[in-house]
Protein backbone atom coordinates (compact mmCIF):
# COMPACT_ATOMS: atom_id res chain seq x y z
CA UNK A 1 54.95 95.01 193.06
CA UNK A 2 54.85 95.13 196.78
CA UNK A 3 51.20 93.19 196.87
CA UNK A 4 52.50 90.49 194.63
CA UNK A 5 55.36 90.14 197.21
CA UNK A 6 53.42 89.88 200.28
CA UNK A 7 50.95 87.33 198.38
CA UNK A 8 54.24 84.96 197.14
CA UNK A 9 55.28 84.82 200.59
CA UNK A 10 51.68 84.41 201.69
CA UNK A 11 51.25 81.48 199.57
CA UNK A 12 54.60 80.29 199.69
CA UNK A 13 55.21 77.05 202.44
CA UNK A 14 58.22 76.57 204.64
CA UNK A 15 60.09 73.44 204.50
CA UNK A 16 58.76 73.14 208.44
CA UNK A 17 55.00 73.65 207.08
CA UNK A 18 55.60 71.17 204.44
CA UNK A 19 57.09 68.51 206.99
CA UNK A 20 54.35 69.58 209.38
CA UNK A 21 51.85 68.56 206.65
CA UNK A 22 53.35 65.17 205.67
CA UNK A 23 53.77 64.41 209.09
CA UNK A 24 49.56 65.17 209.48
CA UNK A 25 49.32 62.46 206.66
CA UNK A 26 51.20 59.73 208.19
CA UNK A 27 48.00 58.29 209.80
CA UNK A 28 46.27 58.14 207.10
CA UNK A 29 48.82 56.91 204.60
CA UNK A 30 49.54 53.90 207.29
CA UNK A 31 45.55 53.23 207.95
CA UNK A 32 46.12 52.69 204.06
CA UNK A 33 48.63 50.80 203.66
CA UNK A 34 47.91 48.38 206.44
CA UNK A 35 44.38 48.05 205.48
CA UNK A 36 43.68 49.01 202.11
CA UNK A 37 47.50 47.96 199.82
CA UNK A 38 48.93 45.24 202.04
CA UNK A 39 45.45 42.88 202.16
CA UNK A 40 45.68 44.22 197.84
CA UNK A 41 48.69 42.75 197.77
CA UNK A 42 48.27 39.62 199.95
CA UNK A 43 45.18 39.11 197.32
CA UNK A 44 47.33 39.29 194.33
CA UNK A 45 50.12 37.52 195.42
CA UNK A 46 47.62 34.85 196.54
CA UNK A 47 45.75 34.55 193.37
CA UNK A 48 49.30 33.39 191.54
CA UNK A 49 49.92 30.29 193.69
CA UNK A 50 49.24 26.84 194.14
CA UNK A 51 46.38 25.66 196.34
CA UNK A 52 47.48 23.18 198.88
CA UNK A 53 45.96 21.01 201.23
CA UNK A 54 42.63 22.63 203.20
CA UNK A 55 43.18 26.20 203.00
CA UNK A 56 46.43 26.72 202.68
CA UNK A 57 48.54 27.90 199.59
CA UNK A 58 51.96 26.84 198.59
CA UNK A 59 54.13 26.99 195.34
CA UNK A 60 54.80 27.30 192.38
CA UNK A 61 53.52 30.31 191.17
CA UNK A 62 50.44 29.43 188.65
CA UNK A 63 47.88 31.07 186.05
CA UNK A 64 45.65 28.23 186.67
CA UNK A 65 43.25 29.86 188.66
CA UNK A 66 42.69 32.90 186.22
CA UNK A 67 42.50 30.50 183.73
CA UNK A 68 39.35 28.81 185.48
CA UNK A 69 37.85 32.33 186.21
CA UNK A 70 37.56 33.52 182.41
CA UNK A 71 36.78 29.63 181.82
CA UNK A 72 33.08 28.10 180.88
CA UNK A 73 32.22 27.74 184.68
CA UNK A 74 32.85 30.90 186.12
CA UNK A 75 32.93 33.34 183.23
CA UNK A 76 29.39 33.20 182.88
CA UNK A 77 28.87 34.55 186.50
CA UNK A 78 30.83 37.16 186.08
CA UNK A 79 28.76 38.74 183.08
CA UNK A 80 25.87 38.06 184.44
CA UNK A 81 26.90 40.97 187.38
CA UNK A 82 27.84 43.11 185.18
CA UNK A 83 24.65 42.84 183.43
CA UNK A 84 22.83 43.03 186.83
CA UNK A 85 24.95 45.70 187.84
CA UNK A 86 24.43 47.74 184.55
CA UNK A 87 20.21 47.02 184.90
CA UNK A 88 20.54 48.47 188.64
CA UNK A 89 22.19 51.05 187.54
CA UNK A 90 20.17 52.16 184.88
CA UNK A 91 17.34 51.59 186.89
CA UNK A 92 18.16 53.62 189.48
CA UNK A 93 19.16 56.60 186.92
CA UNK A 94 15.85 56.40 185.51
CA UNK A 95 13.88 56.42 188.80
CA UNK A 96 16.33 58.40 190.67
CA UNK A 97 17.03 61.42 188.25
CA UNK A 98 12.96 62.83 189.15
CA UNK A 99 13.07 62.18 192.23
CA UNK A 100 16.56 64.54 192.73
CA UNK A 101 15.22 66.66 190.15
CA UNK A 102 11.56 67.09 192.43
CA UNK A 103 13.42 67.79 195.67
CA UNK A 104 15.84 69.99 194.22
CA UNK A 105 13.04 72.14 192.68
CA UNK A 106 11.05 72.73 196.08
CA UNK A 107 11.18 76.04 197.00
CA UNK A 108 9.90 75.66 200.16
CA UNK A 109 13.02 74.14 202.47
CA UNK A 110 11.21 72.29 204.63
CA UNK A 111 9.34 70.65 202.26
CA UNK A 112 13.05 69.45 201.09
CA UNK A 113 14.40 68.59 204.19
CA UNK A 114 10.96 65.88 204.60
CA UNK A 115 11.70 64.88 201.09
CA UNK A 116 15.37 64.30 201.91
CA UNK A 117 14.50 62.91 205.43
CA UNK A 118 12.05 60.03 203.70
CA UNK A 119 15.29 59.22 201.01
CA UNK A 120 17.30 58.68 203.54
CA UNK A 121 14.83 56.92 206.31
CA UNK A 122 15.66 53.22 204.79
CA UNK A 123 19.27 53.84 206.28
CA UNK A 124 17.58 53.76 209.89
CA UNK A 125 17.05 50.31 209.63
CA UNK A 126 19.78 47.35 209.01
CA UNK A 127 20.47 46.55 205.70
CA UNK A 128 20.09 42.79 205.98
CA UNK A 129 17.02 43.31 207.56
CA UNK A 130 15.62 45.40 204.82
CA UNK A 131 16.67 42.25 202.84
CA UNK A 132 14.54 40.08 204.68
CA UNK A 133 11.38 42.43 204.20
CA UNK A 134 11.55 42.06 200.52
CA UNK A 135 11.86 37.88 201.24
CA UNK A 136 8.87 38.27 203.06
CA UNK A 137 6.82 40.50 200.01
CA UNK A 138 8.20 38.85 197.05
CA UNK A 139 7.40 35.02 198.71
CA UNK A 140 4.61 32.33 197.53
CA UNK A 141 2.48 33.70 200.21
CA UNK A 142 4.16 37.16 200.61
CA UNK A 143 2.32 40.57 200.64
CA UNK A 144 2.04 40.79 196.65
CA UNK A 145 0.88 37.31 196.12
CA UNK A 146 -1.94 37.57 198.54
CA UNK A 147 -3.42 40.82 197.50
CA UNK A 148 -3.16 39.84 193.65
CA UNK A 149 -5.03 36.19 194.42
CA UNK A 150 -7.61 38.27 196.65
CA UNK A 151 -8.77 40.22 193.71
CA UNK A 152 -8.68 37.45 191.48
CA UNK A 153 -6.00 38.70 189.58
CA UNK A 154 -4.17 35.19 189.45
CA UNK A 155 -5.19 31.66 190.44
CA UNK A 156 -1.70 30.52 191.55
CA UNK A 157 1.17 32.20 193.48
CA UNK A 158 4.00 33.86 190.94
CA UNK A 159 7.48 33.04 191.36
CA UNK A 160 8.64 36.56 192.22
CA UNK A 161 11.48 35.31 194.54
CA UNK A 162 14.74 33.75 193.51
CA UNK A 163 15.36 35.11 190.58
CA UNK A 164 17.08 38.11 188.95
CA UNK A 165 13.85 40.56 188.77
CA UNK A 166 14.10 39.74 192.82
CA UNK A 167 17.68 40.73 192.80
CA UNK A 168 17.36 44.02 191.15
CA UNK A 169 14.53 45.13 192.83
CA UNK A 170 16.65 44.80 195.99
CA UNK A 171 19.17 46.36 194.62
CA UNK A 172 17.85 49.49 193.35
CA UNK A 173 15.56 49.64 196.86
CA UNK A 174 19.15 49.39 198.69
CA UNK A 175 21.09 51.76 196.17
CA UNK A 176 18.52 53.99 195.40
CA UNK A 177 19.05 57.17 197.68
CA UNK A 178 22.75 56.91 196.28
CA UNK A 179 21.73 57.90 193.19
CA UNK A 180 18.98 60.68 194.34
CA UNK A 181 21.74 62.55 196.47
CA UNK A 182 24.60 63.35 194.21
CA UNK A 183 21.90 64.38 191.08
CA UNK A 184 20.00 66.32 193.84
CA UNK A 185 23.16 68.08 194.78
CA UNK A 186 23.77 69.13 191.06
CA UNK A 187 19.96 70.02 190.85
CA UNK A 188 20.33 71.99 193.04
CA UNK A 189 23.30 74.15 192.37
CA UNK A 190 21.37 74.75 188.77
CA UNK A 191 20.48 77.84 187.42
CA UNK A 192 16.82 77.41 185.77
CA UNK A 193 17.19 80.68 184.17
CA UNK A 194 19.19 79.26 181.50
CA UNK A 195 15.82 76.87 180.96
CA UNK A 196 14.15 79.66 179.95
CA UNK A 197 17.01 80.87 178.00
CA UNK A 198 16.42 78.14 175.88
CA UNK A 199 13.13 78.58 175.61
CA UNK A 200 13.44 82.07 174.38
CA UNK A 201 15.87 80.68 171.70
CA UNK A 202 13.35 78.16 170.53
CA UNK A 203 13.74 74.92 172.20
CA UNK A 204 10.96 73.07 173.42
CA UNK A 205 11.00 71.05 176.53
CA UNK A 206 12.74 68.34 175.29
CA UNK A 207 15.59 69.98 173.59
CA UNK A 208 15.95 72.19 176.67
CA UNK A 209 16.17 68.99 179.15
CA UNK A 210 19.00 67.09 176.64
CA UNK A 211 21.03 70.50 175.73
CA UNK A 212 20.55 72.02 178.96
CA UNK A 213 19.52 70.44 182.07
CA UNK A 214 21.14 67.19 181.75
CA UNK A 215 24.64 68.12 180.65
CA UNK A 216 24.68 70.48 183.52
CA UNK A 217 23.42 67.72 186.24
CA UNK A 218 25.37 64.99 183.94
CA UNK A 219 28.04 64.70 187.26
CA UNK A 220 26.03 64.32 189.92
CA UNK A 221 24.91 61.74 187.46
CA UNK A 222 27.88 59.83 186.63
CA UNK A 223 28.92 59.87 190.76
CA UNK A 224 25.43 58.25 191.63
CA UNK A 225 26.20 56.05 188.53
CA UNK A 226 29.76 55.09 190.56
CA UNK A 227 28.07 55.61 193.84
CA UNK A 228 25.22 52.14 192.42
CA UNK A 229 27.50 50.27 190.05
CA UNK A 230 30.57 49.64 192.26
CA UNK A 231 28.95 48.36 195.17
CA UNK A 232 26.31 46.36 192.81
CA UNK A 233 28.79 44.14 191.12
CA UNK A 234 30.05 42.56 194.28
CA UNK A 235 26.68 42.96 196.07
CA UNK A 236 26.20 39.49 197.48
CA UNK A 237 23.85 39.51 200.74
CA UNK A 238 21.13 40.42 197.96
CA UNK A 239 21.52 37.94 195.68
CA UNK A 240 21.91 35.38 198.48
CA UNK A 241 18.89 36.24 199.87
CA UNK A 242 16.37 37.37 196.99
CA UNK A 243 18.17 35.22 194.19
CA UNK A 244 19.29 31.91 195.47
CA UNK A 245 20.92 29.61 193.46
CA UNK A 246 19.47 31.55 190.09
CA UNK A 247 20.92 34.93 191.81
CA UNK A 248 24.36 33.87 191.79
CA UNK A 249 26.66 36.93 191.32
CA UNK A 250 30.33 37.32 191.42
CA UNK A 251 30.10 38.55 195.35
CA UNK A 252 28.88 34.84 196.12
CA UNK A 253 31.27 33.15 194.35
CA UNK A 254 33.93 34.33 195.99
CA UNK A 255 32.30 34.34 199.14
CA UNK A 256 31.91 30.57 198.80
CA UNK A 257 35.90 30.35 197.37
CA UNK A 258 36.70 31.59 200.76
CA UNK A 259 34.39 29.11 203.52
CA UNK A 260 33.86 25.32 204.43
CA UNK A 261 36.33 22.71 204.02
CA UNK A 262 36.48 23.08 200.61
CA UNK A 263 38.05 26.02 200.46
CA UNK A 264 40.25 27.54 197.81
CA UNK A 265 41.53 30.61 198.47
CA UNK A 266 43.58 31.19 194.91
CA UNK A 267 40.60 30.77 193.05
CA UNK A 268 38.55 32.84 195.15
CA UNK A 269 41.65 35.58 195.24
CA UNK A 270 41.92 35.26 191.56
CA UNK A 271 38.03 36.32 191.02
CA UNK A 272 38.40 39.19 193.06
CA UNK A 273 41.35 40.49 191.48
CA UNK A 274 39.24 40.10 188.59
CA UNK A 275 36.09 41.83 190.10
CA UNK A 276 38.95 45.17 191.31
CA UNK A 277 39.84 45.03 187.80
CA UNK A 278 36.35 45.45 186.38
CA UNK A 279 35.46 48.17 189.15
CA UNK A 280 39.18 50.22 187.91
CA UNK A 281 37.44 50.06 184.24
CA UNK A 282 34.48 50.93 185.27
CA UNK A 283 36.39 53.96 186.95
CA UNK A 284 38.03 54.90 184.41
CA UNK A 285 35.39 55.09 181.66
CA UNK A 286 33.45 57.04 184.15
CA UNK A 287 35.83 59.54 184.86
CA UNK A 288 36.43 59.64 180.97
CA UNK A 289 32.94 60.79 180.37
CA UNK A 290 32.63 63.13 182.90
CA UNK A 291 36.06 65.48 181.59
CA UNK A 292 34.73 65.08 178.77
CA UNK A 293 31.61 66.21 179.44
């Protein structure tokens, strides 16, 4: 009786703790709300009005502009980044997943930290310049063209850059190592005696990996899954670069809404509401999976 006393008032917080703590937040909640919810907001409200002349907005208060972005024009862009997105993704699971799963089975740490040194190396060097390397391997006369005319293999240079195999393999070289992190953090913290509990019960390697293995690593899974897709669908330095005009994605659309004279700044407000709406979804399915799981 005595020790569950002590441990109440242990655990118990003061009303001068508690307003100690809150005030601790109050950074934080106004870094926040300055620059996370008010531009949110300014977005929004933006996205509802009239565009003027230039840049600048006026009322009434209009639908027109969501209207145009779920219209035949715009629409089309926007699935088209979710498909990319989804490919990356997917991409990056299936490549990704062995990888984690190689590092995390090392038993010898260094041999781990050199493995997780080399995933994380590409981070060294600018992102956009990393961009530019790929412009430079993927061109008419770029590294892959020249060896596979020097052997032969083709007679003519193939159109590897500008288009959407271009964009994804930038993607999932840029997104890569944050897929291979979170799974090799699950990896990791698994117990690989209950793999061969499961193969003392019968199951063969296959029935081990889907029962077994990958429900256990499933969340390091879904976060690099988060971690890719997010960032993916409003990627737009890659497709700019790698795609061109056949790379358009959702990111440079409204990037474009947003510059020159011809600005409009509802439109381009209304596509990203659009684009936080899809990434909320995406969110929330996510994080559906995973309790369930």
């Amino acid at each position: 009786m005595a020790f569950s006393l002590e441990f109440s008032r242990s655990t118990s917080h003061s009303p001068r703790e508690r307003s100690r703590g809150a005030s601790l937040a109050v950074p934080a909640i106004l870094w926040l709300g300055i620059f996370f919810i008010l531009p949110l907001l300014i977005v929004l409200a933006y996205s509802v009005m009239t565009r003027g002349q230039g840049a600048v907005v006026s009322l009434p208060l209009t639908l027109e502009h969501y209207q145009r972005t779920f219209g035949s024009v715009y629409f089309p862009v926007i699935l088209d980044s979710i498909l990319v997105a989804f490919i990356t993704t997917v991409v990056c699971v299936i490549v990704g997943y062995p990888l984690a799963f190689f590092i995390g089975t090392r038993s010898n740490p260094r041999a781990r930290q050199i493995a997780l040194f080399l995933v994380i190396l590409p981070f060294w060097t600018n992102f956009l310049v990393r961009t530019y390397a790929w412009q430079i391997i993927l061109g008419e006369e770029g590294t892959i063209n020249t060896f596979l005319m020097n052997l032969n293999l083709i007679q003519e240079p193939l159109q590897l850059l500008y288009t959407d195999g271009a964009v994804i393999i930038g993607l999932v070289y840029g997104y890569l190592p944050f897929m291979v992190l979170p799974i090799y953090t699950s990896v990791e913290r698994f117990e690989f005696r209950l793999v061969e509990a499961g193969h003392d019960l019968g199951g063969n390697d296959w029935k081990v990996f889907w029962r077994v293995v990958l429900p256990l690593t499933l969340p390091g899974v879904i976060a690099g899954c988060i971690l890719v897709f997010i960032p993916t669908i409003g990627a737009f330095v890659t497709p700019d670069l790698l795609g061109g005009t056949q790379g358009l994605m959702i990111g440079n659309l409204i990037q474009r809404q947003f510059r020159g004279t011809g600005a409009n700044f509802p439109l381009g407000s209304a596509i990203s509401a659009v684009m936080m709406g899809l990434v909320m979804i995406s969110l929330f399915i996510q994080s559906r999976v995973g309790s369930r799981r």
